[in-house]
C-alpha atoms as a PDB file:
ATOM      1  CA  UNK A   1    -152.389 -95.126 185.666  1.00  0.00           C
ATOM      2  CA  UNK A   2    -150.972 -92.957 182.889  1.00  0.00           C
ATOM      3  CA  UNK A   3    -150.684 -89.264 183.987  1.00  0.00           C
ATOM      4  CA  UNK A   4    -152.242 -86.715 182.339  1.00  0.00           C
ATOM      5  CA  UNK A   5    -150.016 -84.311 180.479  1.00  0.00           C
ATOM      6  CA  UNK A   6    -152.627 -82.158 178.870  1.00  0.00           C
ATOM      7  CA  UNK A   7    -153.388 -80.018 181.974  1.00  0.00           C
ATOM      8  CA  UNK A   8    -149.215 -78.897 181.974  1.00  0.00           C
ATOM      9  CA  UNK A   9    -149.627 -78.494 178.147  1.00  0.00           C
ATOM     10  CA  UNK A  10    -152.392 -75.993 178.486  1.00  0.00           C
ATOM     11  CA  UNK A  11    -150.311 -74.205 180.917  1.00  0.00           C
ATOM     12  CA  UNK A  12    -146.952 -73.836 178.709  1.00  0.00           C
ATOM     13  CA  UNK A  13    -149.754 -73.016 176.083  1.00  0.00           C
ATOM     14  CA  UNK A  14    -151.237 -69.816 178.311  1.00  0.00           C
ATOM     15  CA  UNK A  15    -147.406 -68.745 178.655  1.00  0.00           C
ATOM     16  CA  UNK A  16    -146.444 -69.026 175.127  1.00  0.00           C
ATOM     17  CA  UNK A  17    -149.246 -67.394 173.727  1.00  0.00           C
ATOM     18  CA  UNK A  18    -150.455 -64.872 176.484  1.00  0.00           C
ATOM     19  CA  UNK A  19    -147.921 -62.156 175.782  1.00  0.00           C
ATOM     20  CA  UNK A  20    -149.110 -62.250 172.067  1.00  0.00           C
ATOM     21  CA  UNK A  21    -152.802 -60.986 173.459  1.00  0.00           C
ATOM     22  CA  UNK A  22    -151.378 -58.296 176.173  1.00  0.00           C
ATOM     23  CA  UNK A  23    -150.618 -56.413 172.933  1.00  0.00           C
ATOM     24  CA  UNK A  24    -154.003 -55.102 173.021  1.00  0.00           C
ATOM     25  CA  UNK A  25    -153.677 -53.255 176.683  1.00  0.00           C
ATOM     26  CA  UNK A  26    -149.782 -52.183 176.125  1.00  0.00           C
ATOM     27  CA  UNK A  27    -149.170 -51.250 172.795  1.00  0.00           C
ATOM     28  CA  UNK A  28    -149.365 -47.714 172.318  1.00  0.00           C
ATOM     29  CA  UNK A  29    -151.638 -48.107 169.105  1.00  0.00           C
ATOM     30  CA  UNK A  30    -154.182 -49.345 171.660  1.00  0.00           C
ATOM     31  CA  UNK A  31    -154.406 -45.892 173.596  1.00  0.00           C
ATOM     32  CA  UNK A  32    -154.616 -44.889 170.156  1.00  0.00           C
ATOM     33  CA  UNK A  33    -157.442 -46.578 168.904  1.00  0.00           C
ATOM     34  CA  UNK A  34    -159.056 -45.714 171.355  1.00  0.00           C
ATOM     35  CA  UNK A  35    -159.244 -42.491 172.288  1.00  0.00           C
ATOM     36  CA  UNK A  36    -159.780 -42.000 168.154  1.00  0.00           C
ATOM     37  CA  UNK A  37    -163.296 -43.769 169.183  1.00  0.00           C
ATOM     38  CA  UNK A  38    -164.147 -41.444 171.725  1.00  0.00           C
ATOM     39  CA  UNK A  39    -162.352 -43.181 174.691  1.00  0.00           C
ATOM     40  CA  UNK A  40    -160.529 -41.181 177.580  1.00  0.00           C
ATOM     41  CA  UNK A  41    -156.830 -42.554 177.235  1.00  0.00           C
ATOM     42  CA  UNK A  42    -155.703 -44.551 180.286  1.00  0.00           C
ATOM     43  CA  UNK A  43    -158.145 -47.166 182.405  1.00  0.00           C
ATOM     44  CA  UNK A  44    -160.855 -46.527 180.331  1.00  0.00           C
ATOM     45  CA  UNK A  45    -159.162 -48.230 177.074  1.00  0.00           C
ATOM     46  CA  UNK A  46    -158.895 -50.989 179.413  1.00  0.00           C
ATOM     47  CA  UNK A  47    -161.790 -51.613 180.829  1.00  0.00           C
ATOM     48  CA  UNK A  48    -164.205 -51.136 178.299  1.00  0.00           C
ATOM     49  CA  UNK A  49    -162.025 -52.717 175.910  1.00  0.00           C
ATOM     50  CA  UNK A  50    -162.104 -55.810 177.312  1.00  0.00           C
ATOM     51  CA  UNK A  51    -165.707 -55.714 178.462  1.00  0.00           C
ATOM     52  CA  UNK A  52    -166.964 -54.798 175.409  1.00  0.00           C
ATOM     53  CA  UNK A  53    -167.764 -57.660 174.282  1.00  0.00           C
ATOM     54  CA  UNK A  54    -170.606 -57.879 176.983  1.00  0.00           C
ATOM     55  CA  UNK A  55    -172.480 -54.986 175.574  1.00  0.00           C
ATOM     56  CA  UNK A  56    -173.290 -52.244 177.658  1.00  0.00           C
ATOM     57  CA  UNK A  57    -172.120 -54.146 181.004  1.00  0.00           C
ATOM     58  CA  UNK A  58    -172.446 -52.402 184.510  1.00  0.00           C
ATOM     59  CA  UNK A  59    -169.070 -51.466 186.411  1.00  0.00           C
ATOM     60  CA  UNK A  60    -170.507 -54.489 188.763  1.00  0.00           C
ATOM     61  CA  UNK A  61    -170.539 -56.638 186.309  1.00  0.00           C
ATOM     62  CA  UNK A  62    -167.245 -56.087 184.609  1.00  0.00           C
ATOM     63  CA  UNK A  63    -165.771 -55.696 188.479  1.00  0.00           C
ATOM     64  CA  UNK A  64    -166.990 -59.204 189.099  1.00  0.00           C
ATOM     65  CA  UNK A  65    -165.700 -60.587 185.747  1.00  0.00           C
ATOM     66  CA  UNK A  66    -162.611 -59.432 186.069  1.00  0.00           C
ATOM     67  CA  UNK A  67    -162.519 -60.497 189.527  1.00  0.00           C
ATOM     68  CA  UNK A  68    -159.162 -57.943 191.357  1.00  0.00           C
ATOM     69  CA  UNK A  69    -159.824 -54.541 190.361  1.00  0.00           C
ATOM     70  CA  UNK A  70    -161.041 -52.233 192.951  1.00  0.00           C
ATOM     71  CA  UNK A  71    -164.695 -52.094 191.805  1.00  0.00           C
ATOM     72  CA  UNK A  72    -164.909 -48.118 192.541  1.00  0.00           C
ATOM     73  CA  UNK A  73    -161.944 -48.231 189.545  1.00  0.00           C
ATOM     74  CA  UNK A  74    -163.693 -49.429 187.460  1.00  0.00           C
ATOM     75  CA  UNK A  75    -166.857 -47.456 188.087  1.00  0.00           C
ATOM     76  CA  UNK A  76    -164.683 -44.698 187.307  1.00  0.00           C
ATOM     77  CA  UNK A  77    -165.239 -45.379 183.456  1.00  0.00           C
ATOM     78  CA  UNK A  78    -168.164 -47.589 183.278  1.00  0.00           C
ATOM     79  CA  UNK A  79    -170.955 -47.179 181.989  1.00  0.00           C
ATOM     80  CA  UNK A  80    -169.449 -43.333 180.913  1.00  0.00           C
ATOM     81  CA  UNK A  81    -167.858 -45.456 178.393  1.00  0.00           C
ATOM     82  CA  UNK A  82    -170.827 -46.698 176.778  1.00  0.00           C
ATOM     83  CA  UNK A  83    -171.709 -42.743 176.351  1.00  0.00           C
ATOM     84  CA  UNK A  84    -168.642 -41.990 174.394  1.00  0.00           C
ATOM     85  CA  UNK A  85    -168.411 -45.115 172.124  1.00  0.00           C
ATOM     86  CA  UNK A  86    -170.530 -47.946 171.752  1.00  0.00           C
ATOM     87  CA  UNK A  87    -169.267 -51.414 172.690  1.00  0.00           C
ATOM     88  CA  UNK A  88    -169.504 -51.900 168.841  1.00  0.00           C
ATOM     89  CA  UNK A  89    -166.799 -49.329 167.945  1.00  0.00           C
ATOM     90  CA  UNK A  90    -164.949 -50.693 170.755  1.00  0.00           C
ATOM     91  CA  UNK A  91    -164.577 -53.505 169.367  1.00  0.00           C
ATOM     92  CA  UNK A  92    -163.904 -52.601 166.020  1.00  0.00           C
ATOM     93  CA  UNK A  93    -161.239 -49.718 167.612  1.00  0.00           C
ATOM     94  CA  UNK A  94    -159.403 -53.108 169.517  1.00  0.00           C
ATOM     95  CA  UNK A  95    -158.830 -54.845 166.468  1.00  0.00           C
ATOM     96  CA  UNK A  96    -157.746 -52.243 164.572  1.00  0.00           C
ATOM     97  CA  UNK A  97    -154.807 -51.592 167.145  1.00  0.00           C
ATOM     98  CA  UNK A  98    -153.694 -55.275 167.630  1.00  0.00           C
ATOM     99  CA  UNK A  99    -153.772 -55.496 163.458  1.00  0.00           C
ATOM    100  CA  UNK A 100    -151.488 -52.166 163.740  1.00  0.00           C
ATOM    101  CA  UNK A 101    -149.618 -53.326 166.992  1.00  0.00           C
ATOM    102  CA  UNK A 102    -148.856 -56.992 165.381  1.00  0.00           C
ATOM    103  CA  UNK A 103    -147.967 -55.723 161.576  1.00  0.00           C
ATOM    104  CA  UNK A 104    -145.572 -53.196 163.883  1.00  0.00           C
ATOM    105  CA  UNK A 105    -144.145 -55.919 166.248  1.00  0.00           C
ATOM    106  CA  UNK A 106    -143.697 -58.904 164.032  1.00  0.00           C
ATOM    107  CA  UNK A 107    -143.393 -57.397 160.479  1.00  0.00           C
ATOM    108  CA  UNK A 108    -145.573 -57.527 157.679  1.00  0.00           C
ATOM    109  CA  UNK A 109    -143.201 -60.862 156.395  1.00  0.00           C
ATOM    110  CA  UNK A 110    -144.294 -62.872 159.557  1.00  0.00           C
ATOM    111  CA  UNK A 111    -148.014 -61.674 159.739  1.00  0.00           C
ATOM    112  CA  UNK A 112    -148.514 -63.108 155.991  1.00  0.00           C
ATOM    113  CA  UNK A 113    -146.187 -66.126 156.566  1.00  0.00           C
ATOM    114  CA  UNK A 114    -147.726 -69.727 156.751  1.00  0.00           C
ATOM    115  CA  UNK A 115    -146.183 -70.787 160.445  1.00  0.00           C
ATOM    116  CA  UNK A 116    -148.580 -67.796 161.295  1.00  0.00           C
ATOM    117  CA  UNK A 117    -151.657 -69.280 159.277  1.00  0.00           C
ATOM    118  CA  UNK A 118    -151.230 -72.706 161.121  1.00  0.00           C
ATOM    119  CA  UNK A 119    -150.909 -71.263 163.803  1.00  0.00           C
ATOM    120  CA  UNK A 120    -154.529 -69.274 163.738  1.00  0.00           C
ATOM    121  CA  UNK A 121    -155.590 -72.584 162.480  1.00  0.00           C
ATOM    122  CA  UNK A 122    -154.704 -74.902 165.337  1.00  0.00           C
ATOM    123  CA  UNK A 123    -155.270 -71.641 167.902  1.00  0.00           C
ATOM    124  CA  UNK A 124    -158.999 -71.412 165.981  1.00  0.00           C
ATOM    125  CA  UNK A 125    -159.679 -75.802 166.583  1.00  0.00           C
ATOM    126  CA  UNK A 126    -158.697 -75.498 170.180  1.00  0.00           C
ATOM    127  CA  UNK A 127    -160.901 -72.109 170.785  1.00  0.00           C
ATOM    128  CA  UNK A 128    -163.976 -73.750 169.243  1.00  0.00           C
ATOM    129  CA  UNK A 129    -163.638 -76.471 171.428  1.00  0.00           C
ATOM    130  CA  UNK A 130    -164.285 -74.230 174.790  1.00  0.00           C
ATOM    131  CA  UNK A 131    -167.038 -74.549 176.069  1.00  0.00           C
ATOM    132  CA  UNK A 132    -169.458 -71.434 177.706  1.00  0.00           C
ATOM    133  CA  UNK A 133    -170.967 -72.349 180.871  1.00  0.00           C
ATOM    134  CA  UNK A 134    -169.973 -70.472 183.789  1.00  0.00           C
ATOM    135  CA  UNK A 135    -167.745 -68.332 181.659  1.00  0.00           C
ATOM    136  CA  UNK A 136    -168.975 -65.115 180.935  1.00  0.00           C
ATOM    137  CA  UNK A 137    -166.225 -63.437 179.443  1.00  0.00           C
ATOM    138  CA  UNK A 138    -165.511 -66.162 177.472  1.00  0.00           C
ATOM    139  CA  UNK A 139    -168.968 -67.091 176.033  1.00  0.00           C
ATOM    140  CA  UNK A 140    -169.082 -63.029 175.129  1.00  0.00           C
ATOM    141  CA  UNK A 141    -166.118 -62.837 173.694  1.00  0.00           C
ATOM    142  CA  UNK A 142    -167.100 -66.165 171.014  1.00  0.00           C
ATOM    143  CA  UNK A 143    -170.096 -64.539 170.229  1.00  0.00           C
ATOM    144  CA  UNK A 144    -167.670 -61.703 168.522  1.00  0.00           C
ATOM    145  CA  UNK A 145    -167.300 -62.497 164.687  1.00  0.00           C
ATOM    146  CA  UNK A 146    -164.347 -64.420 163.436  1.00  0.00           C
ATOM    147  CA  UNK A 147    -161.802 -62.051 161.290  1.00  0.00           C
ATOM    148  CA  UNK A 148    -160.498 -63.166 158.048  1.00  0.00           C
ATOM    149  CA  UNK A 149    -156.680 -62.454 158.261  1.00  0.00           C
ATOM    150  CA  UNK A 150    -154.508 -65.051 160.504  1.00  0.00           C
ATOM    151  CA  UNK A 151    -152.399 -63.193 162.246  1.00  0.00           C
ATOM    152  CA  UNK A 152    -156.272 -61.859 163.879  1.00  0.00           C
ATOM    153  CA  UNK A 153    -157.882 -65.332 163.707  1.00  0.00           C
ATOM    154  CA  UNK A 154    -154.517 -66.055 165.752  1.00  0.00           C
ATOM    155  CA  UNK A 155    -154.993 -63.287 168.142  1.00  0.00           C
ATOM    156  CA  UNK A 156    -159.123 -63.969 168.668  1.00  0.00           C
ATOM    157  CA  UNK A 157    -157.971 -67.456 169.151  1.00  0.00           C
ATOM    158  CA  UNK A 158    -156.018 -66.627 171.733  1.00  0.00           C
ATOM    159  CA  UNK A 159    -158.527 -64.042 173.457  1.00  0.00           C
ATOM    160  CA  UNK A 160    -161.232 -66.641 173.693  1.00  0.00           C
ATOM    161  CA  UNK A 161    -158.409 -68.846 174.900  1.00  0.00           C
ATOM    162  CA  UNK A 162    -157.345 -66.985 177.582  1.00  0.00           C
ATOM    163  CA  UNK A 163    -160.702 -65.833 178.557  1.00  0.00           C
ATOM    164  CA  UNK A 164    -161.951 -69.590 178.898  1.00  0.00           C
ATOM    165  CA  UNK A 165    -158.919 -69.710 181.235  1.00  0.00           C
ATOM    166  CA  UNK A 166    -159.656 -66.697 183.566  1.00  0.00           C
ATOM    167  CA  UNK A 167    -162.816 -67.389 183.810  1.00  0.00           C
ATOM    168  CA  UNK A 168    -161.830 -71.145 184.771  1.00  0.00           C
ATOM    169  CA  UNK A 169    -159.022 -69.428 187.471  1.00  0.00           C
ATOM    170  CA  UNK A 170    -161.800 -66.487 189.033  1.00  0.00           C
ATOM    171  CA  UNK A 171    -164.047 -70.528 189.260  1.00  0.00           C
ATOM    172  CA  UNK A 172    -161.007 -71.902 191.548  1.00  0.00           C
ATOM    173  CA  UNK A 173    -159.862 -68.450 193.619  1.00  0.00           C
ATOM    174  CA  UNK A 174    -163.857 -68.709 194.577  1.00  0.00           C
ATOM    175  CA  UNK A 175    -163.802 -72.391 195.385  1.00  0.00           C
ATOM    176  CA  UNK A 176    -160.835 -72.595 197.675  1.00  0.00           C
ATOM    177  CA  UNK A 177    -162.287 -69.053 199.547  1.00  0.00           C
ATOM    178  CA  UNK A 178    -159.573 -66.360 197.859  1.00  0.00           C
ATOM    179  CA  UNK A 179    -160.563 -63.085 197.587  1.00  0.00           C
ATOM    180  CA  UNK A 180    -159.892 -60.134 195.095  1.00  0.00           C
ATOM    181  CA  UNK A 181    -156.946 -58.870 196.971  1.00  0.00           C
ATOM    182  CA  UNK A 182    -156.078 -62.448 198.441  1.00  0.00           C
ATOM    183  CA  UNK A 183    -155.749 -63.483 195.258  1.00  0.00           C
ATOM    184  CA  UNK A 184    -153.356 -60.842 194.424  1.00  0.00           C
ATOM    185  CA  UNK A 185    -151.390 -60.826 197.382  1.00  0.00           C
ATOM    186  CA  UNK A 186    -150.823 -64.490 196.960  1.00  0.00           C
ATOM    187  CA  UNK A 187    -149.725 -64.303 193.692  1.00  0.00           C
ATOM    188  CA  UNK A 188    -147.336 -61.352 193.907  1.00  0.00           C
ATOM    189  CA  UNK A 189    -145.864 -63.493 196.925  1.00  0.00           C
ATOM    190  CA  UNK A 190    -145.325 -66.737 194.537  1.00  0.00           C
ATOM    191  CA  UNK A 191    -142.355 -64.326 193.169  1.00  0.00           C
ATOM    192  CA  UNK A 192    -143.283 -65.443 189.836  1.00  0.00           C
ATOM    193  CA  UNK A 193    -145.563 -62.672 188.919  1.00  0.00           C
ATOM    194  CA  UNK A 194    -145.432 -60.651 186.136  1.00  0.00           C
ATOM    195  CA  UNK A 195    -146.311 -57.493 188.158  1.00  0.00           C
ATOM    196  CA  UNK A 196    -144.105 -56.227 191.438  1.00  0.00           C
ATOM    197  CA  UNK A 197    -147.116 -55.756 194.256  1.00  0.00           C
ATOM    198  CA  UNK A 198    -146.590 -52.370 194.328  1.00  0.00           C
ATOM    199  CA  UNK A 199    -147.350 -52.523 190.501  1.00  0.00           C
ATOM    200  CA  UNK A 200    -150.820 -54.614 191.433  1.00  0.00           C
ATOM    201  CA  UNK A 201    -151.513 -52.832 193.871  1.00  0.00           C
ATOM    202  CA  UNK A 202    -151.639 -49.290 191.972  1.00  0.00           C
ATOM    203  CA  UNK A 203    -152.531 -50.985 188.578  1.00  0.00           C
ATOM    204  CA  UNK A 204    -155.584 -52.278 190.409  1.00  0.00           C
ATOM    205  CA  UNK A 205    -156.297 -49.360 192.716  1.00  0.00           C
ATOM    206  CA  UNK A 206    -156.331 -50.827 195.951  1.00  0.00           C
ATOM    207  CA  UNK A 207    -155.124 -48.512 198.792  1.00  0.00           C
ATOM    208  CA  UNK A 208    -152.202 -49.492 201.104  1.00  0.00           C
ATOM    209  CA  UNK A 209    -154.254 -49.850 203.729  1.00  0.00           C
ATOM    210  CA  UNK A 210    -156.666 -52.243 201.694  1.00  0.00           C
ATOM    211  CA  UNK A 211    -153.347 -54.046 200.718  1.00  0.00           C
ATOM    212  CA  UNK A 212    -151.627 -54.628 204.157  1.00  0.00           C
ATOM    213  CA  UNK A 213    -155.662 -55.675 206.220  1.00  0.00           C
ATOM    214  CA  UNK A 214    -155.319 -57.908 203.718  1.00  0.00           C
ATOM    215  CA  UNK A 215    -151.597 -59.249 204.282  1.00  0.00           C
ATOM    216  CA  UNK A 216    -152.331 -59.028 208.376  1.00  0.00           C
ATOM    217  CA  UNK A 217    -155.550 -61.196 207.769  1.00  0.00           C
ATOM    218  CA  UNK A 218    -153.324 -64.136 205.385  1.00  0.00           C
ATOM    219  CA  UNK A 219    -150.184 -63.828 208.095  1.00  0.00           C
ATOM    220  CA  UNK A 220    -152.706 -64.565 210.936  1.00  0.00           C
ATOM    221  CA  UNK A 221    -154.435 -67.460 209.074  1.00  0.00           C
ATOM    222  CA  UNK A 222    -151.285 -69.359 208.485  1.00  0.00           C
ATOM    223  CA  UNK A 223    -150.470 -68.040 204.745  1.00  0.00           C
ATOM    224  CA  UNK A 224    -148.019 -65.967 204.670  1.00  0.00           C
ATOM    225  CA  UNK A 225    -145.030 -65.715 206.796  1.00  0.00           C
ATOM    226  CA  UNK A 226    -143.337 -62.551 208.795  1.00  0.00           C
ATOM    227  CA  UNK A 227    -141.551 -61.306 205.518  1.00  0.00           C
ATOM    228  CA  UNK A 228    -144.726 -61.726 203.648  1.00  0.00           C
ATOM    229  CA  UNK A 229    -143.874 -64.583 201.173  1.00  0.00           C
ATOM    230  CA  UNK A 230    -146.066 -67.965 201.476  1.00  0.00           C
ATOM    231  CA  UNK A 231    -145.535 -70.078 203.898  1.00  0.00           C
ATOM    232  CA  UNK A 232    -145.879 -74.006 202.748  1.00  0.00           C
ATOM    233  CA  UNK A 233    -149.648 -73.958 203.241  1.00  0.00           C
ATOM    234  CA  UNK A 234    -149.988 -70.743 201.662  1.00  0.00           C
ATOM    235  CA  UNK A 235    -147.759 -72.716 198.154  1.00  0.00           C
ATOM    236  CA  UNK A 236    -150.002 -75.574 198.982  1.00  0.00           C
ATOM    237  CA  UNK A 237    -153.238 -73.315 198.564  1.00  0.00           C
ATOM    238  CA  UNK A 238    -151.558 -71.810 195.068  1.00  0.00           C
ATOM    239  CA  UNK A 239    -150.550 -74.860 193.935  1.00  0.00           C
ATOM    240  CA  UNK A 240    -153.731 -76.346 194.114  1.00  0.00           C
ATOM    241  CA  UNK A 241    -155.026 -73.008 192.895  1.00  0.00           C
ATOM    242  CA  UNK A 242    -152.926 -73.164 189.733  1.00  0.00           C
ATOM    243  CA  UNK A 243    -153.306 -77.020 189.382  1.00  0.00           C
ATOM    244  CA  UNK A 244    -157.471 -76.387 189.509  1.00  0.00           C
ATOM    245  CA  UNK A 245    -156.934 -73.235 186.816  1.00  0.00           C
ATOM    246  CA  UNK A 246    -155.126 -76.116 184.431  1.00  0.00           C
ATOM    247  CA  UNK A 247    -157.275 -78.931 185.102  1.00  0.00           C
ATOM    248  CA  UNK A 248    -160.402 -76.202 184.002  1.00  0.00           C
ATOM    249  CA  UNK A 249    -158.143 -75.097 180.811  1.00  0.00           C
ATOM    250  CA  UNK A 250    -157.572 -78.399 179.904  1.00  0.00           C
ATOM    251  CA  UNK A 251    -160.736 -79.787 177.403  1.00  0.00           C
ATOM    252  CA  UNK A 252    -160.120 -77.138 174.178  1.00  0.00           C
ATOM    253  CA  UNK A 253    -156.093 -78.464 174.039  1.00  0.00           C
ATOM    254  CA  UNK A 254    -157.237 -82.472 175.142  1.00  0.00           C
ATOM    255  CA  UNK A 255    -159.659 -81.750 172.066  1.00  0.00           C
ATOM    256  CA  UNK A 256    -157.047 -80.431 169.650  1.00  0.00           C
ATOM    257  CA  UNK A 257    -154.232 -83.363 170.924  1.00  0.00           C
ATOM    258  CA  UNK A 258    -151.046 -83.335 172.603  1.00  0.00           C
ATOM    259  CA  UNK A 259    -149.220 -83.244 169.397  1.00  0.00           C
ATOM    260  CA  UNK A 260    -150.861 -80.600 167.600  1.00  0.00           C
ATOM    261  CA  UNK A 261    -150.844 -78.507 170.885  1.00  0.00           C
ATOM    262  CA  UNK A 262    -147.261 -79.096 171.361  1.00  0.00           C
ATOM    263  CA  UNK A 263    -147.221 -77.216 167.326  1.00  0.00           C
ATOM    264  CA  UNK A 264    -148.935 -74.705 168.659  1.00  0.00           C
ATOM    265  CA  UNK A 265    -146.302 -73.713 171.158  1.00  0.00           C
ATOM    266  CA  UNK A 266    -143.383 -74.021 169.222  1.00  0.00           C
ATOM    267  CA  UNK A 267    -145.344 -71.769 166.625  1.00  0.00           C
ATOM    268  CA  UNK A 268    -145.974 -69.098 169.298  1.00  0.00           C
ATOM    269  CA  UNK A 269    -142.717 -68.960 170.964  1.00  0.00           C
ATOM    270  CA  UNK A 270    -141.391 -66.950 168.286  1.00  0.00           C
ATOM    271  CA  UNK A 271    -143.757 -64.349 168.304  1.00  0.00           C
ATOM    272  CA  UNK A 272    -143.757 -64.295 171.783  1.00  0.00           C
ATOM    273  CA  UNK A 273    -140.166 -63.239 172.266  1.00  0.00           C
ATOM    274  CA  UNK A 274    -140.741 -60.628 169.744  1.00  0.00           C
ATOM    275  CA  UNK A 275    -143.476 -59.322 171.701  1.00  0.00           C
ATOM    276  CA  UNK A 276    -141.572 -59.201 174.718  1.00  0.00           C
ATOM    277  CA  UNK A 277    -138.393 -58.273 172.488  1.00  0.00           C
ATOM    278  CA  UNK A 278    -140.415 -54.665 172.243  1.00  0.00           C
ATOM    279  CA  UNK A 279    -140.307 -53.957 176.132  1.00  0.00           C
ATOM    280  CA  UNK A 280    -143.529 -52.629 176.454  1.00  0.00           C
ATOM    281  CA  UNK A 281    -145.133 -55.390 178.632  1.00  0.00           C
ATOM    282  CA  UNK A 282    -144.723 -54.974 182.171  1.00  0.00           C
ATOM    283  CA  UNK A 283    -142.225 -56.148 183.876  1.00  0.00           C
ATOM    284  CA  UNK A 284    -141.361 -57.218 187.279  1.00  0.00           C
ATOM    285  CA  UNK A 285    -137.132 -57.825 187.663  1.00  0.00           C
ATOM    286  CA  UNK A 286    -137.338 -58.989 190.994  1.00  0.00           C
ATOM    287  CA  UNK A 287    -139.854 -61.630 189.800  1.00  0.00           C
ATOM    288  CA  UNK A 288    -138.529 -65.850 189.574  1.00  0.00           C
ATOM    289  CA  UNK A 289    -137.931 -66.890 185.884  1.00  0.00           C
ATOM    290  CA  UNK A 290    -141.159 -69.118 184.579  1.00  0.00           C
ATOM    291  CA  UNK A 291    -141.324 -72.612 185.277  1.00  0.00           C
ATOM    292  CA  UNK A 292    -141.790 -72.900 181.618  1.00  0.00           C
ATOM    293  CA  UNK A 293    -140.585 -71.048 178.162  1.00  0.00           C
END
């Protein structure tokens, strides 16, 4: 039986392209934008930045979309949000900052250039090929018009991309029984995480008491050992975890081919390591380097 690469390729895909969309939550034109559309700076830009795209969603409803934030977080800002902008102008204040962010980042040379153009074009093929059911952000996010320039084709691509994926990952932490902070305790102990715990923790305002009933109740079932990293069930779990996440992200890059896919990452590396050249994603030193890229 021949194996089946395309599951591995949509994962080197996610990592190649993935830093390319965190523009829009840690460039500083984001807070921008949005507190120029009526936004508190901080959380808020967050939250209803990426929810937008679900209309005037409930802080339940964006808390169980996004799956690990603390829901009384994001209750916090939503639906207030809704009160000071619309999810219209959000959405129009969001692409405004990752057209500023990327012209910024990559130079007005690369934006314009043709790898950039083929790349929105094979990002664009593989997005249209996701398809909606049981993913919410996703679906809401493709009902969002298509821009006209690349370099934001490119980056839409890669939202709807990423949000196919999520959604397909939130699908697997809920069939193999992982909670919001499970699911963040586990990953933080993989040591490949992009974010420290302490930096999940805070980021998604759990307390450390939340945090460590949490770590007592995985040590006790088996998952993570004394020191708090994962025992070899607890890598099993994640593994399988990771491997169900793929297998869900798979169909949009089986659709657009190995080959072409393969383009697509060589494309994005570049513009990757610029993104990351900038230093203003997180970033967690005591994390493992990345199985891939």
């Amino acid at each position: 039986m021949i194996s089946d690469s395309i599951p591995l390729i949509a994962s080197r895909c996610h990592q190649a392209v993935d830093p390319v969309h965190l523009l829009c939550y840690f460039a500083p034109e984001a807070d921008q934008e949005f507190t120029s559309a009526g936004l508190e700076p901080g959380h808020m830009g967050y939250f209803a930045g990426r929810a937008a795209a679900l209309g005037r969603a409930s802080s339940a409803a964006v808390a169980a979309a996004f799956y690990n934030f603390n829901p009384a977080l994001v209750a916090l800002h939503l639906p207030r949000a809704w009160d000071l902008a619309s999810p219209e102008r959000v959405v129009e204040a969001r692409m405004s900052a990752v057209d500023r962010a990327l012209r910024r980042v990559l130079g007005d040379g690369a934006v314009g250039s043709p790898e950039v153009a083929e790349a929105a074009g094979l990002a664009r093929t593989a997005a249209e090929a996701c398809s909606p059911e049981g993913r919410p952000l996703y679906a809401a996010h493709a009902e969002l018009p298509w821009p006209r320039e690349p370099h934001l084709v490119l980056w839409h691509a890669i939202t709807l991309l990423r949000e196919h994926r999520g959604d397909g990952h939130v699908a697997a932490l809920v069939g193999h029984g992982v909670g919001a902070i499970a699911a963040l305790v586990t990953d933080t102990a993989t040591g490949k995480s992009l974010f420290s715990a302490e930096q999940v923790r805070e980021h998604r305002a759990w307390s450390e008491r939340d945090w460590d009933t949490e770590v007592a109740a995985l040590t006790e079932s088996g998952l993570l050992d004394s020191s708090g990293r994962l025992t070899e069930a607890g890598a099993l779990l994640r593994s399988r975890i990771e491997d169900a996440t793929d297998a869900a992200a798979a169909p949009p890059y089986r659709s657009l081919g190995a080959e072409r896919a393969e383009r697509l990452i060589a494309l994005c590396e570049p513009l990757r390591d610029a993104v990351v050249a900038t230093g203003e994603l997180p970033r967690n030193d005591t994390a493992d380097p990345p199985a891939h890229g």
